[in-house]
N, C-alpha and C. Protein backbone atom coordinates (compact mmCIF):
# COMPACT_ATOMS: atom_id res chain seq x y z
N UNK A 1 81.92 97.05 63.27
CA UNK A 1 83.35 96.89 63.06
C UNK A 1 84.08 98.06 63.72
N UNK A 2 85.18 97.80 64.05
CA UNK A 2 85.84 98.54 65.13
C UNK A 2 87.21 99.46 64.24
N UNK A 3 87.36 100.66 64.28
CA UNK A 3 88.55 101.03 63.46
C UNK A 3 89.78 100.42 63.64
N UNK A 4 90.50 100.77 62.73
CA UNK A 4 92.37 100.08 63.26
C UNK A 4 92.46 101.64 64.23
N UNK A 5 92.41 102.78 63.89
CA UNK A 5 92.97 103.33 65.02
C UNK A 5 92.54 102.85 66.30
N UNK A 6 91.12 102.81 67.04
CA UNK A 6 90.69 102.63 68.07
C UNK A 6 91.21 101.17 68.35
N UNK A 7 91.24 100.00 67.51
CA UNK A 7 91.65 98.63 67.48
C UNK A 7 92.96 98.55 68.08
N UNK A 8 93.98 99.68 67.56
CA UNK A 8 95.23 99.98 68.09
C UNK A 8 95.68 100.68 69.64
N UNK A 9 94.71 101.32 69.77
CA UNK A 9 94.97 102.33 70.81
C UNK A 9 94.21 101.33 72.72
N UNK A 10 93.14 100.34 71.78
CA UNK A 10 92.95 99.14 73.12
C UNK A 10 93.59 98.16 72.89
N UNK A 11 94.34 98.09 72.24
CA UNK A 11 95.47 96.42 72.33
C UNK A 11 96.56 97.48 72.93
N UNK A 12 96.85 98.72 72.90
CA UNK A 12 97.83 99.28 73.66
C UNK A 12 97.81 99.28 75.13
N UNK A 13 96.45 99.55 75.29
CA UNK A 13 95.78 99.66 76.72
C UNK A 13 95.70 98.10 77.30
N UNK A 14 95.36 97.43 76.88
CA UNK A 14 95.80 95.76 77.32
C UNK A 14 97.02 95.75 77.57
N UNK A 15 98.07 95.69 76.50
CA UNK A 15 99.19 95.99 77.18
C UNK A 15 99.40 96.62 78.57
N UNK A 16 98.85 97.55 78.81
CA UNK A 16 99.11 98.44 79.83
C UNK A 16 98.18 97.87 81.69
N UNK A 17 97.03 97.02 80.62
CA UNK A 17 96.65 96.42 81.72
C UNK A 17 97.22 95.39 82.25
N UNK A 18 97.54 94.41 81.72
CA UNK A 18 98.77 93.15 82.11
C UNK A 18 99.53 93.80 82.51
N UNK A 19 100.24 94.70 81.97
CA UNK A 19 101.62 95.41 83.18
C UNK A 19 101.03 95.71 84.57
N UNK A 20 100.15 96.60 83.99
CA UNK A 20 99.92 96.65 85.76
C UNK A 20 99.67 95.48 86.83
N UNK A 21 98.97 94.65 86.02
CA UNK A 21 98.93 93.12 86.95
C UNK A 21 100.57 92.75 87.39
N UNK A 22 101.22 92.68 86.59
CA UNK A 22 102.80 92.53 86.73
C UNK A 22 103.52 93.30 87.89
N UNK A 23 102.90 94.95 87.96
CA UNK A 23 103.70 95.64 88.80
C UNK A 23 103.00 95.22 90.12
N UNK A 24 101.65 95.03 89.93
CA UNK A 24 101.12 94.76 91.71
C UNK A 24 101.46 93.13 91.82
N UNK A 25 101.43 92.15 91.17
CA UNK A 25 102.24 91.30 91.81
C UNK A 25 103.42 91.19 92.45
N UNK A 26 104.08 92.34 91.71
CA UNK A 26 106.14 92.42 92.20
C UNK A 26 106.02 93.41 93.27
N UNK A 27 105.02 94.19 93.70
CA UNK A 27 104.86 94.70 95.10
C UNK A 27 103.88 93.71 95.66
N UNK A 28 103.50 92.81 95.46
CA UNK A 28 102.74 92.04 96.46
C UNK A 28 103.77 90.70 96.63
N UNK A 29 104.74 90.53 96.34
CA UNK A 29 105.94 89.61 96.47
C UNK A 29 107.09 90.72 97.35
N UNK A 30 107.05 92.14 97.29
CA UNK A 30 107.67 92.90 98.18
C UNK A 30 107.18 92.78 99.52
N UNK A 31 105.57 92.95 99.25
CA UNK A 31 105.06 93.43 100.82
C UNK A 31 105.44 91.82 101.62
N UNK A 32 104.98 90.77 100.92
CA UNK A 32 105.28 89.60 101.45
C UNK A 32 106.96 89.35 102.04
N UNK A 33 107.56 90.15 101.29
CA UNK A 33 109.06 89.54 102.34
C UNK A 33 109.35 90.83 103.35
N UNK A 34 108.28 91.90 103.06
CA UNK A 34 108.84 92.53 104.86
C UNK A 34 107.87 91.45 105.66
N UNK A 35 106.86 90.94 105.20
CA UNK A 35 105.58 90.41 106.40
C UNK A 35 104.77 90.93 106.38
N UNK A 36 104.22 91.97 105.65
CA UNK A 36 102.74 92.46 105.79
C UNK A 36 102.28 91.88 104.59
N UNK A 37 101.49 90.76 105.46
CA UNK A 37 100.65 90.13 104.55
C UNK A 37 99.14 90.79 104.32
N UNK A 38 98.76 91.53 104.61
CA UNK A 38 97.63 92.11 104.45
C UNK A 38 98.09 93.01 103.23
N UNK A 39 99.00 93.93 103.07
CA UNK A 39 99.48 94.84 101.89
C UNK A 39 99.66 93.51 101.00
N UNK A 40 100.42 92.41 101.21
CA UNK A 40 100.28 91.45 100.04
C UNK A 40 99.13 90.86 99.37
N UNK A 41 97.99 90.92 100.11
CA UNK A 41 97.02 90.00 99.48
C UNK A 41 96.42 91.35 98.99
N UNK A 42 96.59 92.42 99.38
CA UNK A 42 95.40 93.71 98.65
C UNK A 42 95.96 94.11 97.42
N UNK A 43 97.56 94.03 97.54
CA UNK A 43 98.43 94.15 95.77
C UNK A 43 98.10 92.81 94.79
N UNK A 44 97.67 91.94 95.43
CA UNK A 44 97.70 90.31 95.03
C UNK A 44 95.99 90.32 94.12
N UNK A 45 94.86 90.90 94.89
CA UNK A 45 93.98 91.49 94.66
C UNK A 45 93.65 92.35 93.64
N UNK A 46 94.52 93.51 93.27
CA UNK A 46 94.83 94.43 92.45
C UNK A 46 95.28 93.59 91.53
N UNK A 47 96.02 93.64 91.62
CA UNK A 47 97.14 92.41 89.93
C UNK A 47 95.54 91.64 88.86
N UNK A 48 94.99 90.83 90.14
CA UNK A 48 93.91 89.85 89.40
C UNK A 48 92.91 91.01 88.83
N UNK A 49 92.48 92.11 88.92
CA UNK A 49 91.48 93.09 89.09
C UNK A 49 91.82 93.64 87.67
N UNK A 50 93.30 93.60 87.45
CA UNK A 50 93.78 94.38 86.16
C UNK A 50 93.93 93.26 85.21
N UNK A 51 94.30 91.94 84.92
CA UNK A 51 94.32 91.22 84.36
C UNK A 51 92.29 91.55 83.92
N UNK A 52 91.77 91.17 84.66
CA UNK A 52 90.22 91.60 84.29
C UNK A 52 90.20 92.57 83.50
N UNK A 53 90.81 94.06 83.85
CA UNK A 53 90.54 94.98 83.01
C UNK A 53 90.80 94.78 81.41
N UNK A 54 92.25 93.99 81.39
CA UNK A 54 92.57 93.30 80.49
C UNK A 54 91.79 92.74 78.98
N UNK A 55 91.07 91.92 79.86
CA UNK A 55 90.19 90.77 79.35
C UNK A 55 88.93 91.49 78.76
N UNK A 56 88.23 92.30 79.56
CA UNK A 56 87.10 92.57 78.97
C UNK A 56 87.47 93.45 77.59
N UNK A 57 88.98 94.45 77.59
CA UNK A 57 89.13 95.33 76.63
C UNK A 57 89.41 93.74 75.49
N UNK A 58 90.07 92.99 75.53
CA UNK A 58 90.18 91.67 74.86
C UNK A 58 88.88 91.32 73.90
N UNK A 59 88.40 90.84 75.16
CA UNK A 59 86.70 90.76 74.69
C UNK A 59 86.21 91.26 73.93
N UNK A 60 86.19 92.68 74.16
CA UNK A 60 85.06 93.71 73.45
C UNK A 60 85.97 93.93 71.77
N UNK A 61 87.24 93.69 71.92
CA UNK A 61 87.81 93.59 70.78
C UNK A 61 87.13 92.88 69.60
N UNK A 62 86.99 91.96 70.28
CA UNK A 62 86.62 90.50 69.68
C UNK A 62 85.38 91.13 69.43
N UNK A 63 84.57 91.07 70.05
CA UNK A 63 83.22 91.20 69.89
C UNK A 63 82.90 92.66 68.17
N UNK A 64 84.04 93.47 68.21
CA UNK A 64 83.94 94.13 67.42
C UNK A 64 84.43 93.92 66.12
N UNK A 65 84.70 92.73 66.02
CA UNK A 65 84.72 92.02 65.38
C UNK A 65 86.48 92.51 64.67
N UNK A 66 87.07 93.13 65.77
CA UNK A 66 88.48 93.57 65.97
C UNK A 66 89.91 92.64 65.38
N UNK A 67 91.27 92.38 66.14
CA UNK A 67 91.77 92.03 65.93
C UNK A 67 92.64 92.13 67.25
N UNK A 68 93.05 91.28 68.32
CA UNK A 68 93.81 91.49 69.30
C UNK A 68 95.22 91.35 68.99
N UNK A 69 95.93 92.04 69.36
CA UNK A 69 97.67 92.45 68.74
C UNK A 69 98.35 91.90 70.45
N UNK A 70 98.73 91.25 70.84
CA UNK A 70 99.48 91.22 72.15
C UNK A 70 100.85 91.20 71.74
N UNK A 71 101.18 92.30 72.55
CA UNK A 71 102.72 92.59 72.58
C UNK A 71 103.02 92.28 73.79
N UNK A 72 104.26 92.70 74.12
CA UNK A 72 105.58 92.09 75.54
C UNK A 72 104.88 92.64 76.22
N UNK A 73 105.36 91.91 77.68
CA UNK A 73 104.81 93.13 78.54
C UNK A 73 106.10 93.35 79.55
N UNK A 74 106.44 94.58 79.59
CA UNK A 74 107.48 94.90 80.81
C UNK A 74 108.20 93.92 81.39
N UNK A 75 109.13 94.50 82.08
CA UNK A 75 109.09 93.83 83.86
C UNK A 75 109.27 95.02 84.10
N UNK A 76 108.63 94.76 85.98
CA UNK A 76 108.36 95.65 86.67
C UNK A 76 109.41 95.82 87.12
N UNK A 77 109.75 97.10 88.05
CA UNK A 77 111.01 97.15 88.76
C UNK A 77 110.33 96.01 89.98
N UNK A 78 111.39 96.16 90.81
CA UNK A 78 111.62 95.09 92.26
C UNK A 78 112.25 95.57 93.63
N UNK A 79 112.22 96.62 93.52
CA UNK A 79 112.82 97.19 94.56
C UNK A 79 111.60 98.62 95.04
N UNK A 80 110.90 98.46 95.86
CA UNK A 80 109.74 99.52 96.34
C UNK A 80 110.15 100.40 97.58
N UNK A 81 110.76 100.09 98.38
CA UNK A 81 110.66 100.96 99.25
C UNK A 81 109.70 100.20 100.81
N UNK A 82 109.51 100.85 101.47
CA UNK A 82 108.45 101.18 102.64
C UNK A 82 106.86 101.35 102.37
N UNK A 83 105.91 101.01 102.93
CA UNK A 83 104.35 101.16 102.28
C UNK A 83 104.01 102.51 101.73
N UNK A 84 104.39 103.21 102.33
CA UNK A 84 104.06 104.71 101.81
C UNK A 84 104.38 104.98 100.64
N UNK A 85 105.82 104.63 100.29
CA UNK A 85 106.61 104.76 99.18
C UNK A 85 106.07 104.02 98.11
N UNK A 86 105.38 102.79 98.42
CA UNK A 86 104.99 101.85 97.79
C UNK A 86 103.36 102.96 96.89
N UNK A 87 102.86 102.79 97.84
CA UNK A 87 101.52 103.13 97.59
C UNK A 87 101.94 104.42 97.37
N UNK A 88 102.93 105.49 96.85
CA UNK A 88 102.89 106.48 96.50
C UNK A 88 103.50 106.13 94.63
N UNK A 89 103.98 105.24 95.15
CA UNK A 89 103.95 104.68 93.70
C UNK A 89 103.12 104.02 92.48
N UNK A 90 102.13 103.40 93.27
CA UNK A 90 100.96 102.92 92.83
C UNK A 90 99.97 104.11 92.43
N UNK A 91 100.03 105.03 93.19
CA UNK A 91 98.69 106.10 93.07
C UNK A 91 99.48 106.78 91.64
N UNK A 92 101.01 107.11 91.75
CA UNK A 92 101.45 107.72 90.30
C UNK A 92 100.96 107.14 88.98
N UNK A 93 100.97 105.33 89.33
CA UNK A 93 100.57 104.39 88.42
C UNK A 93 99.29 104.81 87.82
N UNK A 94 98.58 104.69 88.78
CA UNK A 94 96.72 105.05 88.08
C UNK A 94 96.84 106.16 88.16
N UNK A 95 97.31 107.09 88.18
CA UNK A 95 97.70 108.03 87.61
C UNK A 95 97.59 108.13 86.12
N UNK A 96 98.65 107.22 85.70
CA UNK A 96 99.12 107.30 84.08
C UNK A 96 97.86 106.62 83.42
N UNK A 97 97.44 105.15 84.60
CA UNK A 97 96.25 104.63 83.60
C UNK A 97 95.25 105.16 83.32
N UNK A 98 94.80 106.46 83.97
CA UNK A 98 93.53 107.09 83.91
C UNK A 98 94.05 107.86 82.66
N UNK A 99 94.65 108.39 82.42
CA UNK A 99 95.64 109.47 81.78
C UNK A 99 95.64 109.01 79.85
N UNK A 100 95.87 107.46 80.45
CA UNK A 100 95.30 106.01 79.20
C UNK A 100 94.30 106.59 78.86
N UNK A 101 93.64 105.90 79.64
CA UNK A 101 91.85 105.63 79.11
C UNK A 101 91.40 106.91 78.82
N UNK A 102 92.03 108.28 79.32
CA UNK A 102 91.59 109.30 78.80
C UNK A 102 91.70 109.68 77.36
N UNK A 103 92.87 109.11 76.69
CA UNK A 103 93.30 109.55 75.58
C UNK A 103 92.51 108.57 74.85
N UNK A 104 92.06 107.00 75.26
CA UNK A 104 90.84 106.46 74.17
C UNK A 104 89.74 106.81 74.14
N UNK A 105 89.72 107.41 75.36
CA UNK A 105 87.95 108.33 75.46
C UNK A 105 88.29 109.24 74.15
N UNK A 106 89.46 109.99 74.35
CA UNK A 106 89.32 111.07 73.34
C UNK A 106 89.40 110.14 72.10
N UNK A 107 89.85 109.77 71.91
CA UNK A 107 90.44 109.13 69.93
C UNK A 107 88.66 108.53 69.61
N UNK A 108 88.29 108.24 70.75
CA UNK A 108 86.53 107.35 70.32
C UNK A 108 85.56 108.45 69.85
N UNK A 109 85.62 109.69 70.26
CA UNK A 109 85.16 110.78 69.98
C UNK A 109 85.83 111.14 68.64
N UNK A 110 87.10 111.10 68.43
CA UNK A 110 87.91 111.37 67.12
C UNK A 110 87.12 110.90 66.08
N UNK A 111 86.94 109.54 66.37
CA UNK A 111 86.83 108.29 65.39
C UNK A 111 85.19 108.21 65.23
N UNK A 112 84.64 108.94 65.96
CA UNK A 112 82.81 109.26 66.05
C UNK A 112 82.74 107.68 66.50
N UNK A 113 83.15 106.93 67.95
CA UNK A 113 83.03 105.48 68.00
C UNK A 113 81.79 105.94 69.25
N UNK A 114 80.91 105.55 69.10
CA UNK A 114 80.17 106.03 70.22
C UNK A 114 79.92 104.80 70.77
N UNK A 115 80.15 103.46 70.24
CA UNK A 115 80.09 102.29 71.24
C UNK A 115 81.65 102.14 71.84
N UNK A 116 82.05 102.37 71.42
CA UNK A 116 83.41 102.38 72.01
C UNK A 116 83.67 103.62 73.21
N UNK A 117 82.78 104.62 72.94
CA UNK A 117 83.20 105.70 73.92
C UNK A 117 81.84 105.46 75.29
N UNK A 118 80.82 104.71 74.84
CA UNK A 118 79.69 103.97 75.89
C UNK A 118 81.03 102.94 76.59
N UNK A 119 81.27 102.39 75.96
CA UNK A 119 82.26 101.17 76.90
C UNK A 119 83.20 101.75 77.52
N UNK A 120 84.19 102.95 76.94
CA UNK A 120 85.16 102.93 77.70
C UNK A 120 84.83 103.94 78.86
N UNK A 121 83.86 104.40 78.92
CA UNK A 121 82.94 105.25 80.59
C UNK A 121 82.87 104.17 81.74
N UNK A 122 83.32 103.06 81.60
CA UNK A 122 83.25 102.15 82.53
C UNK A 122 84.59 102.42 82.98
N UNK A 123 85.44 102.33 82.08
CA UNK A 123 86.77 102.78 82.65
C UNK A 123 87.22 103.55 83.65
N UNK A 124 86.43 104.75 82.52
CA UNK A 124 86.51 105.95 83.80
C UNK A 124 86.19 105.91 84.72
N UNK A 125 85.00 105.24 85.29
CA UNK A 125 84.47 105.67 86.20
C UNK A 125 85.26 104.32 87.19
N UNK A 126 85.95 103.93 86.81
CA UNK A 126 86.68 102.59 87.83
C UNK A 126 87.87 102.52 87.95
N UNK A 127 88.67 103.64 86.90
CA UNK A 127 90.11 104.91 87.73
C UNK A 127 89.44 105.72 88.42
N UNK A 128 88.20 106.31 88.70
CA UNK A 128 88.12 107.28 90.02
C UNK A 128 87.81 106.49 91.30
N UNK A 129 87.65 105.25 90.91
CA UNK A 129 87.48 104.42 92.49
C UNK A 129 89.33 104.13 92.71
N UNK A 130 89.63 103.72 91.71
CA UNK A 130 90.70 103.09 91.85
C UNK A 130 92.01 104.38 92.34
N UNK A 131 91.94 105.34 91.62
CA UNK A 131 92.38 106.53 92.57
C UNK A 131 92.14 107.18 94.12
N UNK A 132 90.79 107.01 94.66
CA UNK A 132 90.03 107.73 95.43
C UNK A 132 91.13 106.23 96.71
N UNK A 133 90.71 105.28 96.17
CA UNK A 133 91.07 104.03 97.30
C UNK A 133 92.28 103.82 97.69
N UNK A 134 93.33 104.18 96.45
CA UNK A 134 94.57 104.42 96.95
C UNK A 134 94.86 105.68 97.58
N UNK A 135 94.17 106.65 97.18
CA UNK A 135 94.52 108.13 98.35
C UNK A 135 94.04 108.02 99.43
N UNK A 136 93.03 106.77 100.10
CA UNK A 136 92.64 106.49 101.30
C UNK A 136 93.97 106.26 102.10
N UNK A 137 94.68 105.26 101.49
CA UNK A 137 95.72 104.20 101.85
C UNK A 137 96.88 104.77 102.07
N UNK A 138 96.68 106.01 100.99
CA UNK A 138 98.15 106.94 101.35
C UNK A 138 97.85 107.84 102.44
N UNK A 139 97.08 108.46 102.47
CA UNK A 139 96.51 109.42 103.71
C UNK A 139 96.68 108.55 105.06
N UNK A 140 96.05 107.25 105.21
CA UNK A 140 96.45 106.59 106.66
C UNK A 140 97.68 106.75 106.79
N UNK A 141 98.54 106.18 106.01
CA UNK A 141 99.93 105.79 106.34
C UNK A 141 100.24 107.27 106.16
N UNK A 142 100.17 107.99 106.08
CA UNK A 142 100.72 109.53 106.17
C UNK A 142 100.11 109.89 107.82
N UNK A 143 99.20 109.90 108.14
CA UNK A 143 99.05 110.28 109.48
C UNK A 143 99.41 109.08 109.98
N UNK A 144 99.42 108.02 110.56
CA UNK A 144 100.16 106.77 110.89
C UNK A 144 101.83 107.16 111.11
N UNK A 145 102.48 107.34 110.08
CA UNK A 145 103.89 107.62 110.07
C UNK A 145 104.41 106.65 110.43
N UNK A 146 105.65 106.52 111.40
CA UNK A 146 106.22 105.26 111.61
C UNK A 146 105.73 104.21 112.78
N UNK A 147 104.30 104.76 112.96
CA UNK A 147 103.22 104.18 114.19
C UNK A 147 103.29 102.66 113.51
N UNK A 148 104.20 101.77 114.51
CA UNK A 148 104.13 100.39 113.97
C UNK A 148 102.93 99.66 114.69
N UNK A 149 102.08 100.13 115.60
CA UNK A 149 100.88 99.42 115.79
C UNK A 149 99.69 99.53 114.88
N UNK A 150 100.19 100.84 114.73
CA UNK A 150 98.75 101.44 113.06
C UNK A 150 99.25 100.69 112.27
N UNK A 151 100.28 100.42 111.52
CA UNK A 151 100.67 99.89 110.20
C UNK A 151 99.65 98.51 110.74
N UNK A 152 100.17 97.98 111.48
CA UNK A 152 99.86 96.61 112.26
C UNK A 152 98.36 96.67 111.35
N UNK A 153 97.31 97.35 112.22
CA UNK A 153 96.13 97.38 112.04
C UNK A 153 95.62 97.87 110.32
N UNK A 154 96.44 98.60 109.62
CA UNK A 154 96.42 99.02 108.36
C UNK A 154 96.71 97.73 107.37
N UNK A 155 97.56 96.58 108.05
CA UNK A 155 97.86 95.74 107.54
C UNK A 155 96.76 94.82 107.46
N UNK A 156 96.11 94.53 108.67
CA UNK A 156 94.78 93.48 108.83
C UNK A 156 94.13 93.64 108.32
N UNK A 157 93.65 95.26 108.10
CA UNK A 157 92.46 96.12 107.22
C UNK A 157 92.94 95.36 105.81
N UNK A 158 93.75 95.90 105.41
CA UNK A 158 94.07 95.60 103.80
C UNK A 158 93.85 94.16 103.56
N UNK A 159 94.31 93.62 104.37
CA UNK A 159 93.76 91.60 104.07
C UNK A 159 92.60 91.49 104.24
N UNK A 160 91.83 91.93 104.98
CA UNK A 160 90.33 91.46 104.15
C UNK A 160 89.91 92.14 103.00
N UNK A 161 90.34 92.62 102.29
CA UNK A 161 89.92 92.80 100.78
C UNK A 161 89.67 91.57 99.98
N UNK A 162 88.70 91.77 99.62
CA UNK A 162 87.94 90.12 98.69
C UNK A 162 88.02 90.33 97.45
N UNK A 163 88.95 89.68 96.66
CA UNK A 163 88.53 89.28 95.20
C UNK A 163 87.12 89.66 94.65
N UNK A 164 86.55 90.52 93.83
CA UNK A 164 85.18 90.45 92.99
C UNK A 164 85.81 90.72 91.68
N UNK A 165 85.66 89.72 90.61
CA UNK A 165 85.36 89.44 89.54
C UNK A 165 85.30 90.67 88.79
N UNK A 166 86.03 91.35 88.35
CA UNK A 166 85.89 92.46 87.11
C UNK A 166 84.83 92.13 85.86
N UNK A 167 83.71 92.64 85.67
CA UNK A 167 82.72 92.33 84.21
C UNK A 167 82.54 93.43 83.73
N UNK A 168 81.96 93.93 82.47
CA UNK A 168 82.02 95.13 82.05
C UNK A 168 80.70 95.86 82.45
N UNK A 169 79.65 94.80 83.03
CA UNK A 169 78.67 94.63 83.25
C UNK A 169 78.04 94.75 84.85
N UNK A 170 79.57 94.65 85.50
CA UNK A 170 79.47 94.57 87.33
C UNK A 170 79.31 95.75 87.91
C-alpha cells in the first residue's frame, strides 16, 4: 500500500506530466505554422512520450493499490518565439520536471518508500536523457544562428525521430 503523502505527490506529478504533453503539442502546432515540420513531429513525439510518463506513474498508482486524483491541466501559452527560443524554453521545462521527480525521490526516502524510490530512478535517469537531448538541439541552433540552410538540415534531422513507446520496463 502506497502512502497518501507519496499517493499525493505522483497524482501531482501526472498532473505535471499531461501538461507537458500539452505544452509540446502547442509548440508542435507552432513549429507547424512557421513550416518546420521536422521541429513539429519531434515536439509531436515529445507530447506522446510524456503522456507515457503519465500513465505508467497512473499505473503504478494503481498497482499500489493507490488512488488516482486527476486534476485540470493548464493551458499552455501559444506564442514561442523562433527555434532557439523555443527549445530554450523547453530545456527550462525539464528543467522544473527533473526538479519534480527530485522532490518525490526525496519524500520516498521521507516516507522509507523504497519501492517507490526503485521506481522513481527510472525517472531520473530519463530527465538526464531528456535534458542532455535538448542541450544537443540548443547548442546546434546556437552555432547555426540565423544559418537558414542549417536550420533546413536541423529540421530534417529532427523529423526522423521515431515514436518508442514509454514502459517502466523499456
Amino acid at each position: 500500500m502506497i502512502s497518501e503523502k507519496i499517493q499525493n505527490i505522483l497524482n501531482e506529478q501526472i498532473n505535471k506530466e499531461f501538461y507537458s504533453a500539452y505544452l509540446y503539442l502547442a509548440m508542435s502546432a507552432h513549429f507547424d505554422e512557421m513550416g518546420l515540420k521536422g521541429f513539429a513531429d519531434w515536439t509531436k513525439i515529445q507530447a506522446r512520450e510524456e503522456v507515457d510518463h503519465g500513465m505508467i506513474l497512473f499505473d503504478y498508482i494503481i498497482e499500489r493499490q493507490g488512488r488516482v486524483s486527476l486534476k485540470q491541466i493548464e493551458m499552455p501559452e501559444e506564442n514561442f518565439g523562433n527555434p532557439l527560443e523555443v527549445f530554450e524554453k523547453i530545456y527550462s521545462h525539464e528543467k522544473y520536471v527533473t526538479d519534480s521527480i527530485n522532490c518525490v525521490a526525496n519524500m520516498t526516502d521521507e516516507e522509507c518508500d523504497l519501492a517507490t524510490r526503485y521506481f522513481i530512478n527510472w525517472y531520473i535517469s530519463e530527465q538526464v536523457e531528456e535534458e542532455a537531448n535538448v542541450d544537443d538541439i540548443i547548442k546546434k541552433l546556437k552555432i547555426f544562428g540565423s544559418e537558414k540552410a542549417a536550420l533546413y538540415h536541423l529540421d530534417k534531422e529532427l523529423g526522423n525521430r521515431e515514436y518508442k513507446p514509454h514502459s517502466y520496463n523499456s
